[in-house]
Protein backbone atom coordinates (compact mmCIF):
# COMPACT_ATOMS: atom_id res chain seq x y z
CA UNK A 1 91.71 114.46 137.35
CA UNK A 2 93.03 117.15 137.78
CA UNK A 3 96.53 116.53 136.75
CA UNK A 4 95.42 115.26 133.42
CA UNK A 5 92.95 118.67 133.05
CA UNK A 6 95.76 121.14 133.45
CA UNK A 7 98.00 117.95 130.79
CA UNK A 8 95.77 118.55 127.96
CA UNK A 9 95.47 122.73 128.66
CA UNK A 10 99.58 122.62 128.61
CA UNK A 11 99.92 120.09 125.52
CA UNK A 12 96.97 121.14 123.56
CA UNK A 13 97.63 124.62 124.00
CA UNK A 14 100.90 124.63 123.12
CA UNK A 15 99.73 122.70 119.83
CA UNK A 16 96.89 124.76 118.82
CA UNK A 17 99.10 128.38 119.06
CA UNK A 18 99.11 127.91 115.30
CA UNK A 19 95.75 127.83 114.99
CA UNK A 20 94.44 130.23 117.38
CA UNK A 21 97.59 132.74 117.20
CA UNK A 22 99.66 132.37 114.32
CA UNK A 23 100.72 135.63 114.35
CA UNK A 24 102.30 135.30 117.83
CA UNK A 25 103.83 132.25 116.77
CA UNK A 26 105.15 133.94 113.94
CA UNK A 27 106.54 137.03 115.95
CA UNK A 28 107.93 134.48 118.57
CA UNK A 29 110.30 132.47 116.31
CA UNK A 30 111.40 135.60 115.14
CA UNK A 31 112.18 137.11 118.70
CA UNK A 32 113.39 133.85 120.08
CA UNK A 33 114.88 132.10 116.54
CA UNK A 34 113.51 129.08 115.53
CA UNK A 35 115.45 126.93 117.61
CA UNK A 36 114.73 128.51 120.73
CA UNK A 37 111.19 128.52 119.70
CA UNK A 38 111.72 124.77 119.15
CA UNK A 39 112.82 124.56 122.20
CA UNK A 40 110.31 126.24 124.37
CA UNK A 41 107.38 124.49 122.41
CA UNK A 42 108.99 120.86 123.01
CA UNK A 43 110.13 121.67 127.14
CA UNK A 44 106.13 122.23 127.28
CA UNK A 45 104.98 119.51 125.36
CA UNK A 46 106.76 117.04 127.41
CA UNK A 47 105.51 118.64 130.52
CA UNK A 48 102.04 118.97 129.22
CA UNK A 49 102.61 114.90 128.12
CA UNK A 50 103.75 113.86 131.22
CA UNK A 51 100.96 115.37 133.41
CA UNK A 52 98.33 113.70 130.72
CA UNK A 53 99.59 110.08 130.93
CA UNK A 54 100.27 110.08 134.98
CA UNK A 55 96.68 112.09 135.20
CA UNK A 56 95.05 109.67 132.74
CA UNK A 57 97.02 107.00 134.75
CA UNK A 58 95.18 108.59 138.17
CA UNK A 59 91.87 108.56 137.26
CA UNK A 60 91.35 104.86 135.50
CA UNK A 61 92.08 103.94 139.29
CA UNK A 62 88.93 105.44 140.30
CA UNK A 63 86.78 105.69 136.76
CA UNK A 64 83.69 108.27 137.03
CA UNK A 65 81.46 105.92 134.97
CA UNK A 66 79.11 107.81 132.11
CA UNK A 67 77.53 105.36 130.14
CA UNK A 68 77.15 101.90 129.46
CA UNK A 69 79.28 100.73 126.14
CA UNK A 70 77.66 98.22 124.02
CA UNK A 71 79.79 95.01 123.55
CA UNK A 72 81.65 94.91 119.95
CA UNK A 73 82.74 98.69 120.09
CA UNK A 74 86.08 97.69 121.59
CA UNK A 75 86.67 95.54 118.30
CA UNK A 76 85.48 98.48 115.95
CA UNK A 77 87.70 100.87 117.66
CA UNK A 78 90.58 98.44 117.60
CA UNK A 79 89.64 98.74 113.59
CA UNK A 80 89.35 102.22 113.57
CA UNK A 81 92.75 103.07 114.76
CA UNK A 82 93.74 100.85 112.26
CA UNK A 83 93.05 103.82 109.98
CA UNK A 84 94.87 106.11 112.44
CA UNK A 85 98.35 104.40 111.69
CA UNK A 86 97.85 104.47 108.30
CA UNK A 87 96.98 107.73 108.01
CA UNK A 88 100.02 108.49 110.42
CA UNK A 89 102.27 106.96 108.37
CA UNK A 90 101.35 108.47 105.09
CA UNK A 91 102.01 111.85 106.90
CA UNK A 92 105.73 110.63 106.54
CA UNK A 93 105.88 108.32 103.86
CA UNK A 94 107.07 111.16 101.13
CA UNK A 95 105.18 110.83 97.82
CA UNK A 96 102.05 108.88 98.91
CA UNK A 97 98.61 109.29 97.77
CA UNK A 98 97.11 109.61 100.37
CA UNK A 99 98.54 112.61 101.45
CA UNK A 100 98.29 113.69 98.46
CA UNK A 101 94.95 113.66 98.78
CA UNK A 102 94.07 114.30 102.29
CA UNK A 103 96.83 116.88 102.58
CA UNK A 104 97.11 116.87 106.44
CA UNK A 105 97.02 112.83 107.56
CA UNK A 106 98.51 113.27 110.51
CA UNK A 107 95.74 115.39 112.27
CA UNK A 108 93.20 113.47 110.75
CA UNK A 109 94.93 110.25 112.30
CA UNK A 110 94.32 111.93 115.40
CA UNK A 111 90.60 112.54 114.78
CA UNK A 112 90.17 108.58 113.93
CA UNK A 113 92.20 107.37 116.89
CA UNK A 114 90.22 110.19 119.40
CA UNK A 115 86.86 108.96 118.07
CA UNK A 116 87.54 104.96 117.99
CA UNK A 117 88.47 105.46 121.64
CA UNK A 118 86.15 107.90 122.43
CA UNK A 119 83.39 104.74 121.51
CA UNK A 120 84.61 102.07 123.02
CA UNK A 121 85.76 103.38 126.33
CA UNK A 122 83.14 105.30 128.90
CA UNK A 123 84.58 107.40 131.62
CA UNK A 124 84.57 110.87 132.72
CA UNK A 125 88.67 110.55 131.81
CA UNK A 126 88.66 108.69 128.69
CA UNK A 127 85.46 111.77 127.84
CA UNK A 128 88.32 114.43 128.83
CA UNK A 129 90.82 113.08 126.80
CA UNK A 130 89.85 111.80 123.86
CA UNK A 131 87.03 113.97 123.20
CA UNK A 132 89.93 116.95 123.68
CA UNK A 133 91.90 115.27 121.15
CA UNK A 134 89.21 115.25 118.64
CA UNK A 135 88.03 118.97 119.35
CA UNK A 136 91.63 119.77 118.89
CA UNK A 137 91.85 117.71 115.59
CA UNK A 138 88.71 118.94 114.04
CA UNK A 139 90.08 122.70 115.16
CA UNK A 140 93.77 122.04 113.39
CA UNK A 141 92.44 120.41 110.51
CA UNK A 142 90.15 123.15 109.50
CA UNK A 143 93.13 125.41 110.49
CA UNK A 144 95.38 123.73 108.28
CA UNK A 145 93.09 123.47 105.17
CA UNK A 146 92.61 127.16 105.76
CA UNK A 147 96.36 128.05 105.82
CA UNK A 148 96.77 125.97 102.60
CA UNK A 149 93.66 127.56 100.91
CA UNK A 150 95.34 131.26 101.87
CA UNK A 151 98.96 130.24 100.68
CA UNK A 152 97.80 128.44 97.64
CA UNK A 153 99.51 125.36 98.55
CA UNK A 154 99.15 122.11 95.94
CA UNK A 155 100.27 118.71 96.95
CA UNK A 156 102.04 116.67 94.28
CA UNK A 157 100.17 113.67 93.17
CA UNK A 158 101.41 110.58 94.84
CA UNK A 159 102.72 107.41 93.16
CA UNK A 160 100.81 103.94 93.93
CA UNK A 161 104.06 102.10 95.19
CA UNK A 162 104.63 104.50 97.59
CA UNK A 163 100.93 104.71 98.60
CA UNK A 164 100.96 100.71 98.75
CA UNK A 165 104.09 101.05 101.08
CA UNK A 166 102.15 103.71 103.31
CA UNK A 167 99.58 101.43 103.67
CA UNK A 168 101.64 98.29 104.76
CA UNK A 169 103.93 100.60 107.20
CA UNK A 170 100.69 101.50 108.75
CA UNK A 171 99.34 98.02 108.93
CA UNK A 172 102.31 97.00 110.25
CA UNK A 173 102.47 99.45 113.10
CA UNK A 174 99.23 99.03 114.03
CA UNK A 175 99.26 95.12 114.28
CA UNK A 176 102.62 95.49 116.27
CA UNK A 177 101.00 98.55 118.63
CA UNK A 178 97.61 96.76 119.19
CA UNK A 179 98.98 92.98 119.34
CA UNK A 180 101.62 94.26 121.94
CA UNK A 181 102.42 97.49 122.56
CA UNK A 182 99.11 98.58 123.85
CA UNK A 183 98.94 96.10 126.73
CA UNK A 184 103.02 96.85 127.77
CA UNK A 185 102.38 100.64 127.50
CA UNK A 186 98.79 101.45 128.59
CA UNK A 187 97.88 97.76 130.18
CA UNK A 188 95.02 96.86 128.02
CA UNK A 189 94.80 94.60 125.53
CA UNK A 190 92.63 96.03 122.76
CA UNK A 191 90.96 92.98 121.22
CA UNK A 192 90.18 91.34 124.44
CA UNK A 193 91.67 88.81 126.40
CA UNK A 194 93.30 88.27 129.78
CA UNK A 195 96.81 89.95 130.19
């Protein structure tokens, strides 16, 4: 447990000096340059990601059970994230709708794929990490709205093809991620089922 505490301190931290310390953000790109910034804040995320998955990995060898979870939440998770990949892709699909109305997808992506899994699974590690997640995301999404109420930032209105198309990349993703690559990458098969 351990491992995966001091993962999430490394990775989250690193991804919430923007929120907490902008300023030193600010003053490091301009003492390091932005690539060397870059660079720094990547070297840590990977370290921060590695000791999360292998600590994650650790303790669902011996779960710390919390709670019982009622049968069917697996499913509406599994429909949740749904929403997570399509709000993930529309945080890269230029000109979409939904951004333009959400204005920071990506984060809130996080937020729906920390809660769906934050209901269906019931361990003192899946409590750790996905309830981090969605701290975090609640935190940077706030941040973020704040930063873009401050600059005065407007988001261009987004067309419906490319919203449609945001919508079916997402779909897409998701049915490939939860029909396969959950089960190869984390070993559990999200809508059931033997492996």
């Amino acid at each position: 447990m351990t491992a995966l505490i001091i993962g999430l301190l490394l990775f989250l931290g690193v991804h919430s000096v923007r929120i907490v310390a902008d300023d030193f953000r600010t003053a490091q790109m301009a003492r390091l340059g932005q690539n060397g910034w870059k660079g720094w804040y990547t070297a840590a995320s990977i370290v921060g990601f590695a000791l999360i998955v292998w600590g994650y990995g650790m303790a669902r060898q011996q779960p710390v059970v919390l709670w019982a979870t009622p049968a069917g939440l697996a499913h509406g998770a599994s429909l949740l994230t749904l929403v997570s990949f399509v709000l993930l892709a529309a945080a890269y699909v230029p000109g979409n709708g939904i951004k333009a109305r959400l204005h920071h997808p990506m984060v809130l992506g996080v937020k729906v794929w920390a809660f769906a899994h934050l209901i269906a699974n019931n361990t003192l590690a899946d409590l750790l990490l996905f309830g981090s997640f969605l701290i975090w995301g609640a935190l940077s999404f706030r941040a973020a709205r704040a930063r873009d109420r401050t600059a005065g930032t407007s988001y261009a209105a987004g067309s419906l093809s490319r919203t449609v198309a945001t919508v079916a990349i997402g779909v897409v993703a998701w049915a490939g991620f939860a029909l396969w690559g959950h089960l190869a990458l984390i070993g559990v098969r999200p809508f059931g089922g033997s492996p």
